[in-house]
PDB file of N, CA and C in Angstrom:
ATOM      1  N   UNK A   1      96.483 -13.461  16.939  1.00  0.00           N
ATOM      2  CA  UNK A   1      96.981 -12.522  17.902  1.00  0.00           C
ATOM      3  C   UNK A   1      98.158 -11.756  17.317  1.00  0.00           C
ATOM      4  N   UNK A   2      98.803 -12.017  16.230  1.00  0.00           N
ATOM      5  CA  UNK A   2      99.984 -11.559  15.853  1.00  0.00           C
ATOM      6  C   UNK A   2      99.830 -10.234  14.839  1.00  0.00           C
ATOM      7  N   UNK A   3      98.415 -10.421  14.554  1.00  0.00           N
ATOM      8  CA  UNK A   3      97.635  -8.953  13.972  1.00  0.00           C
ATOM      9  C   UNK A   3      97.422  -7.893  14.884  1.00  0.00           C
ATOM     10  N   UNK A   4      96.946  -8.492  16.154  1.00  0.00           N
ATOM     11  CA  UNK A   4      96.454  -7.362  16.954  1.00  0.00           C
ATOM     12  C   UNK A   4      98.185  -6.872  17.622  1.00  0.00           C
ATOM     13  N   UNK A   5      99.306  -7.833  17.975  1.00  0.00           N
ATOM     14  CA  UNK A   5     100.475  -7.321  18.386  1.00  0.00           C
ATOM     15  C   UNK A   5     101.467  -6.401  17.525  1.00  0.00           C
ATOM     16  N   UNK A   6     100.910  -6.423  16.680  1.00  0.00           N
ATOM     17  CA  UNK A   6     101.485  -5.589  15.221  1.00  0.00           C
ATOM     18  C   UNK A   6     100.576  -4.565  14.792  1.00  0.00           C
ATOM     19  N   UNK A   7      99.322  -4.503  15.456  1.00  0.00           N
ATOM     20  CA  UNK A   7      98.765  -3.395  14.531  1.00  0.00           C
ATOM     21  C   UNK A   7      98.845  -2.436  15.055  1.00  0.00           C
ATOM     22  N   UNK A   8      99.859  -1.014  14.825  1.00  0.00           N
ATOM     23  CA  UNK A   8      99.903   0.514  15.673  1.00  0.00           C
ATOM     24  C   UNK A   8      98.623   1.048  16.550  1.00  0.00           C
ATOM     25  N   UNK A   9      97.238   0.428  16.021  1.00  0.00           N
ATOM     26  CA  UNK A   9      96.386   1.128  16.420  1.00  0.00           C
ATOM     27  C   UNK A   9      96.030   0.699  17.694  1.00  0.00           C
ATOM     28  N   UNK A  10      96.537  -0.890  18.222  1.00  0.00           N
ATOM     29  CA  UNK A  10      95.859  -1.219  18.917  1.00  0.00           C
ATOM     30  C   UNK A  10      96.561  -1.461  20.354  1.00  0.00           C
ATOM     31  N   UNK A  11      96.377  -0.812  21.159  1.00  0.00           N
ATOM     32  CA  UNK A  11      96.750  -0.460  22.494  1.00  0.00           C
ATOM     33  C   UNK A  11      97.125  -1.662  23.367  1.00  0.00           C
ATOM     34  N   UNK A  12      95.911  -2.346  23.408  1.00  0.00           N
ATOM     35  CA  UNK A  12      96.080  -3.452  24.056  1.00  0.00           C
ATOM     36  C   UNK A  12      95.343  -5.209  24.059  1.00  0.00           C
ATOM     37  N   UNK A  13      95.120  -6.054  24.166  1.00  0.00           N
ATOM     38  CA  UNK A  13      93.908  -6.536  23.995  1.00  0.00           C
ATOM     39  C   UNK A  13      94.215  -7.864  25.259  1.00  0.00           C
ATOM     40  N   UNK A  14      92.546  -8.429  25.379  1.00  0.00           N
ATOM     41  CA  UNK A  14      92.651  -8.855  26.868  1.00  0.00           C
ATOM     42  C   UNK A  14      91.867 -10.244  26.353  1.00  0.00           C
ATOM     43  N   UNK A  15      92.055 -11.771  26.993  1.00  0.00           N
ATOM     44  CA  UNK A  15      91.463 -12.889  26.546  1.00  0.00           C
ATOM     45  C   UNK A  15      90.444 -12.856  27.659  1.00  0.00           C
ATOM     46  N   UNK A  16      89.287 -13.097  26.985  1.00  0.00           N
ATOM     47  CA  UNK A  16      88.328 -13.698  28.352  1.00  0.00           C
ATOM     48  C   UNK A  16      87.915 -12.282  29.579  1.00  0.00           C
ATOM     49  N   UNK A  17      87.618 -11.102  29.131  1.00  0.00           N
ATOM     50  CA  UNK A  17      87.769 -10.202  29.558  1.00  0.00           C
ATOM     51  C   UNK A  17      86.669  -9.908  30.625  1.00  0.00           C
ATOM     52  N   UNK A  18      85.535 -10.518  30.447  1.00  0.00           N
ATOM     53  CA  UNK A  18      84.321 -10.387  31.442  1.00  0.00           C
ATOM     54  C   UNK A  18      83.362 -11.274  30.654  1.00  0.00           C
ATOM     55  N   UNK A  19      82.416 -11.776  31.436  1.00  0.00           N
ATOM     56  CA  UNK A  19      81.350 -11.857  31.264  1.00  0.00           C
ATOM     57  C   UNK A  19      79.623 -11.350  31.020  1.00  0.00           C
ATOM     58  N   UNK A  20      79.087 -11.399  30.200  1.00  0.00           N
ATOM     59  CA  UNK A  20      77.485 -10.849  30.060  1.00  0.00           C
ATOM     60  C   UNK A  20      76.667 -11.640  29.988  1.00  0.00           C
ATOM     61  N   UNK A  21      75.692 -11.337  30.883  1.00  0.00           N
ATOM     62  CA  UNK A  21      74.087 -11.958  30.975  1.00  0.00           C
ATOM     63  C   UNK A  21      73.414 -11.663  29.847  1.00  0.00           C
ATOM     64  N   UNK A  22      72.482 -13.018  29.465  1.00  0.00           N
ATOM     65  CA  UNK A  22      71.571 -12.403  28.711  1.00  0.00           C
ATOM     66  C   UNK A  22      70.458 -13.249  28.951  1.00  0.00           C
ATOM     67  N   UNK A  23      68.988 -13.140  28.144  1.00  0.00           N
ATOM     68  CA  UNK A  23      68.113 -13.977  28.043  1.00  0.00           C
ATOM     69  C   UNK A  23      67.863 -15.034  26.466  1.00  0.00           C
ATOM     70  N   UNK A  24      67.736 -16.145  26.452  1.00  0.00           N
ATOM     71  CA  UNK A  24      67.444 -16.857  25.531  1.00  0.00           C
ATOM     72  C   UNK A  24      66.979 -17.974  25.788  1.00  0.00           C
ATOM     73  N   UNK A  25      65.370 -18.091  24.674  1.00  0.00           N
ATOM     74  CA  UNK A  25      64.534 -18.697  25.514  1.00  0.00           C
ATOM     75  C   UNK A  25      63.967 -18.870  26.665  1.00  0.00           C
ATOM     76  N   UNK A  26      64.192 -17.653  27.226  1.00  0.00           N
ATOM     77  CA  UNK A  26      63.454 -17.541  29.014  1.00  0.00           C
ATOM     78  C   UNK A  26      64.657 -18.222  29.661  1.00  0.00           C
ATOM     79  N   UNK A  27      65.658 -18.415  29.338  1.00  0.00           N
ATOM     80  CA  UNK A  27      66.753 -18.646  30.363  1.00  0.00           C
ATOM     81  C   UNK A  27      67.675 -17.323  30.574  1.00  0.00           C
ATOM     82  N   UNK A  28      68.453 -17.967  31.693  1.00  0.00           N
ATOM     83  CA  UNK A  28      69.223 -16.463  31.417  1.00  0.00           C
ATOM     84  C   UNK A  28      70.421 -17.526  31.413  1.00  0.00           C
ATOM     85  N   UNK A  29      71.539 -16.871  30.643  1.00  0.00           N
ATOM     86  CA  UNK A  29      73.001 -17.207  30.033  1.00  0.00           C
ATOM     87  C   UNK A  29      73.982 -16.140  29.875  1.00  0.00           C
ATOM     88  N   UNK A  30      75.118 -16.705  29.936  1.00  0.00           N
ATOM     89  CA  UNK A  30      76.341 -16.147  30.405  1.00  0.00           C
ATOM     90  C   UNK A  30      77.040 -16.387  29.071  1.00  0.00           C
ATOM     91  N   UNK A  31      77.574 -15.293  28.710  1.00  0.00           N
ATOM     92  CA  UNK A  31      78.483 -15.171  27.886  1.00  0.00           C
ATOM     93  C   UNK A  31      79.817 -14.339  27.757  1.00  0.00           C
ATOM     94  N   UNK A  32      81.166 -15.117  27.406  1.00  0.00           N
ATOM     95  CA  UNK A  32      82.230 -14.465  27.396  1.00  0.00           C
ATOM     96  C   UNK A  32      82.962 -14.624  26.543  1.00  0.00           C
ATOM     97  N   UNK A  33      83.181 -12.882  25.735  1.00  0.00           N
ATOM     98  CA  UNK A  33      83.392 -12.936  24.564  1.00  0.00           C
ATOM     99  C   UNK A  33      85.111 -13.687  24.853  1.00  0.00           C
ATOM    100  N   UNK A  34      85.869 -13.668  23.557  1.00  0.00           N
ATOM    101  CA  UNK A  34      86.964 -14.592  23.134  1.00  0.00           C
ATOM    102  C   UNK A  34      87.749 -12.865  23.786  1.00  0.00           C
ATOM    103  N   UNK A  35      87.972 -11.843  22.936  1.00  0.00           N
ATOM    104  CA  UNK A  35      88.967 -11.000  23.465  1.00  0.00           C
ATOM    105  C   UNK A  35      88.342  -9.645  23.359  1.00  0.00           C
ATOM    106  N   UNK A  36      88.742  -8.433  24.565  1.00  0.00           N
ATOM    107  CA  UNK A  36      88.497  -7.180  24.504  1.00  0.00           C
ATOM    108  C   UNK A  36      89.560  -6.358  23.402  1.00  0.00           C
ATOM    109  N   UNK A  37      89.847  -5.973  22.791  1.00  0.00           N
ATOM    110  CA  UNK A  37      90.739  -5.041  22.057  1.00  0.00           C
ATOM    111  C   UNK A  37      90.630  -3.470  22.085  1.00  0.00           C
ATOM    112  N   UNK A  38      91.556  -3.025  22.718  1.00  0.00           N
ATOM    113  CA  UNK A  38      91.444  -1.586  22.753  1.00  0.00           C
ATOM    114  C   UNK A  38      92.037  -0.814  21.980  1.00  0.00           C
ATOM    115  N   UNK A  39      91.874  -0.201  21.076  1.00  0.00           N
ATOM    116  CA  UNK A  39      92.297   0.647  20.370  1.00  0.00           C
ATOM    117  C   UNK A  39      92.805   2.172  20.611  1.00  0.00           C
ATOM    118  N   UNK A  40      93.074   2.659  19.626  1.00  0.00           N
ATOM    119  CA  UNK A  40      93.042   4.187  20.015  1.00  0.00           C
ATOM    120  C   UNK A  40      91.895   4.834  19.840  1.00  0.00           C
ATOM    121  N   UNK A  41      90.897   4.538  19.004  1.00  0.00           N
ATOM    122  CA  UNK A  41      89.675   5.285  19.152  1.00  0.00           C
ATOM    123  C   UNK A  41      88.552   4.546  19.661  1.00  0.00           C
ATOM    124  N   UNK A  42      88.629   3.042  19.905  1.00  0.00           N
ATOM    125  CA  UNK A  42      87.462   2.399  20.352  1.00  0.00           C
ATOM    126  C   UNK A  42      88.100   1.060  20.801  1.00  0.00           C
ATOM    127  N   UNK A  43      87.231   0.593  21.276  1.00  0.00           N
ATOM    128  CA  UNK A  43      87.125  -0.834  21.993  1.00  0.00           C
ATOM    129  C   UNK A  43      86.096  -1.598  21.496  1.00  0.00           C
ATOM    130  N   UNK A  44      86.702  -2.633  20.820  1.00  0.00           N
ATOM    131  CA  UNK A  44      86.238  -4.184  20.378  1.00  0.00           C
ATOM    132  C   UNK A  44      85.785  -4.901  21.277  1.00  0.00           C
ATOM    133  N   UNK A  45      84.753  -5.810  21.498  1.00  0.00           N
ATOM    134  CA  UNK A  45      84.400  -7.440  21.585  1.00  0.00           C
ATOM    135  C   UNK A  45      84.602  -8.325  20.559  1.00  0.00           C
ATOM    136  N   UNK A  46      85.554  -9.422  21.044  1.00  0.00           N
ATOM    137  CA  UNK A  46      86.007 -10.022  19.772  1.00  0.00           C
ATOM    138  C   UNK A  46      85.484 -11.375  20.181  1.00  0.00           C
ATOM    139  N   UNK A  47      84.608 -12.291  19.289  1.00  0.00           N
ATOM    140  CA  UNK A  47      84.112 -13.554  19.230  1.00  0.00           C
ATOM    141  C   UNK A  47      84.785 -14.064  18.250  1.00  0.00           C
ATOM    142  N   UNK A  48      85.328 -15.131  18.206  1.00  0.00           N
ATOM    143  CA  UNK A  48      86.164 -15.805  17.294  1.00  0.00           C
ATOM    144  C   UNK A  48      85.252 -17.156  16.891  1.00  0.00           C
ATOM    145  N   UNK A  49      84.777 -17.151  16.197  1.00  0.00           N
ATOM    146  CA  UNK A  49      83.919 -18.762  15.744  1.00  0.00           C
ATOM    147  C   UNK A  49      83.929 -19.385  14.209  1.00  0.00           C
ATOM    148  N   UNK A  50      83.634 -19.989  14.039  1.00  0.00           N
ATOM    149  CA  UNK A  50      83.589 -21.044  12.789  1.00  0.00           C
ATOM    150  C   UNK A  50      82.052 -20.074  12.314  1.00  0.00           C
ATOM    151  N   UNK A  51      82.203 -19.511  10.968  1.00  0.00           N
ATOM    152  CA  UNK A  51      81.184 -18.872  10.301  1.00  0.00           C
ATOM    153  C   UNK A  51      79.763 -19.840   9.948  1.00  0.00           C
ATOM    154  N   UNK A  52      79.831 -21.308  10.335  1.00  0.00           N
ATOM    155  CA  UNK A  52      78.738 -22.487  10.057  1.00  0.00           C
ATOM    156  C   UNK A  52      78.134 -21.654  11.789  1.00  0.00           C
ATOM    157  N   UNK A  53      78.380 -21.163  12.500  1.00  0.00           N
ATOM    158  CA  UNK A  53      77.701 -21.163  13.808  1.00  0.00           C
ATOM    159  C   UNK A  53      77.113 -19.541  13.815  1.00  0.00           C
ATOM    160  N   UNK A  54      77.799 -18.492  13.210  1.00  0.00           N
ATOM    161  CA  UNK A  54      77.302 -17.516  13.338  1.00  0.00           C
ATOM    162  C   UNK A  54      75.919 -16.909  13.679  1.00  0.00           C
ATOM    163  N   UNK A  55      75.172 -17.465  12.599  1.00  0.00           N
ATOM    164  CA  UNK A  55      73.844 -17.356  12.178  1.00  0.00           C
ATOM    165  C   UNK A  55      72.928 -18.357  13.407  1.00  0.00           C
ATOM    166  N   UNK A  56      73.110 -19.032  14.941  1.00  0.00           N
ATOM    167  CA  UNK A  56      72.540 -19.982  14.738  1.00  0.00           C
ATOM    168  C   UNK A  56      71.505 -18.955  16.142  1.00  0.00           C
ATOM    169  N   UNK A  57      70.068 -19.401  16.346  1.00  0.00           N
ATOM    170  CA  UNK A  57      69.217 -18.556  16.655  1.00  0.00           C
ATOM    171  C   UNK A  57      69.831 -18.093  18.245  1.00  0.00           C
ATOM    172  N   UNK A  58      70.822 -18.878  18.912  1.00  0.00           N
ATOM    173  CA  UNK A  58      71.343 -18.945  19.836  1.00  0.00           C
ATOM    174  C   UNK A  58      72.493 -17.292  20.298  1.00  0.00           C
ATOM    175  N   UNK A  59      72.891 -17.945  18.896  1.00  0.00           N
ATOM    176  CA  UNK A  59      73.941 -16.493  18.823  1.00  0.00           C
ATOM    177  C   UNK A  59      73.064 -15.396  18.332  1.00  0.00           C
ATOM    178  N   UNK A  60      72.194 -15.014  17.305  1.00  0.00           N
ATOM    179  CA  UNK A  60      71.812 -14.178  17.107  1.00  0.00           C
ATOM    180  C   UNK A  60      71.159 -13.510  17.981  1.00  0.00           C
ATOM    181  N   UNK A  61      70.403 -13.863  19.129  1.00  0.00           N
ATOM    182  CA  UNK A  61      69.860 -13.286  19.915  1.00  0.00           C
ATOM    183  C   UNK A  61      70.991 -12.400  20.676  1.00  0.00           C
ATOM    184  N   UNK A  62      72.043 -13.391  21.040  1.00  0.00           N
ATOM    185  CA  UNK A  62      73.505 -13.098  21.946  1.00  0.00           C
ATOM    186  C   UNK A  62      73.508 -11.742  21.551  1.00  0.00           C
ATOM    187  N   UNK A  63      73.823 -11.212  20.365  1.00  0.00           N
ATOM    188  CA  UNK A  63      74.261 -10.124  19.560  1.00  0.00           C
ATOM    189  C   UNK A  63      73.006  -9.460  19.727  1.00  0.00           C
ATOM    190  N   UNK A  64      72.283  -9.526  19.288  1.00  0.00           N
ATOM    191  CA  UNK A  64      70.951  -8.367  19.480  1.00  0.00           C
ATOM    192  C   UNK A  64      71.189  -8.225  20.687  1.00  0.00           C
ATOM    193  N   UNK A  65      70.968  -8.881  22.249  1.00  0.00           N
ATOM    194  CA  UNK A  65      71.281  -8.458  23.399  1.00  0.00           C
ATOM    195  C   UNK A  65      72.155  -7.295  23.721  1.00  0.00           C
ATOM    196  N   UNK A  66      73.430  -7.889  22.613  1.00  0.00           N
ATOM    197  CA  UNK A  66      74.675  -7.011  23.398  1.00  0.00           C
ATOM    198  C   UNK A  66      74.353  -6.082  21.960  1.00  0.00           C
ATOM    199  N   UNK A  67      74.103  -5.903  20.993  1.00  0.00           N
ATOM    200  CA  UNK A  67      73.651  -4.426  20.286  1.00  0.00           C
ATOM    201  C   UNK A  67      72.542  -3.360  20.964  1.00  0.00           C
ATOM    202  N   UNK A  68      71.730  -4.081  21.624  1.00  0.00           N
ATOM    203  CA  UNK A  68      70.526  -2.800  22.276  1.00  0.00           C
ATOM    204  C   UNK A  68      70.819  -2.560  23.957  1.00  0.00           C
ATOM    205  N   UNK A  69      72.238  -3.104  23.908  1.00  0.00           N
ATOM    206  CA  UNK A  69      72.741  -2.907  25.427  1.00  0.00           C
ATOM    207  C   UNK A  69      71.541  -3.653  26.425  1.00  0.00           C
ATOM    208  N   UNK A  70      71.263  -4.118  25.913  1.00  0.00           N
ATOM    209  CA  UNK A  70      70.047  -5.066  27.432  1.00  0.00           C
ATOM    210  C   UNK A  70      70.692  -6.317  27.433  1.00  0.00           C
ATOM    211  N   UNK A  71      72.147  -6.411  27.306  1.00  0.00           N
ATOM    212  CA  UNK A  71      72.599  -7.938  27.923  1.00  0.00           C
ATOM    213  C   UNK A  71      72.688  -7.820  29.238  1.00  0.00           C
TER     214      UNK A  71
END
């Protein structure tokens, strides 16, 4: 957090900012990213995780969801 309170660009940033639906495996699931960050030219979703979990089929879907906006 001491990056984002120091960095000029970044306006503001928010923990736990909302929640998104998605589907995986025919369920539907709730997800809430770690922090919103607002910038001066854009706004972040920030997931904070251990890089051993990134890849796992769970999350990848997560992300395709929220990339083709159908979370």
């Amino acid at each position: 957090m001491y990056l984002l309170e120091t960095d000029p660009d970044v306006l503001s940033y928010h923990s736990q900012p909302l929640s998104i639906f998605y589907t995986f495996n025919n369920r539907q699931r709730r997800y809430t990213p770690d922090f919103l960050v607002e910038g001066r030219h854009k706004k972040l979703l920030v997931e904070v995780k251990p890089a051993s979990k990134v890849n796992s089929d769970k999350n990848l879907s997560l992300f395709r969801a929220i990339a083709s906006g159908g979370a």
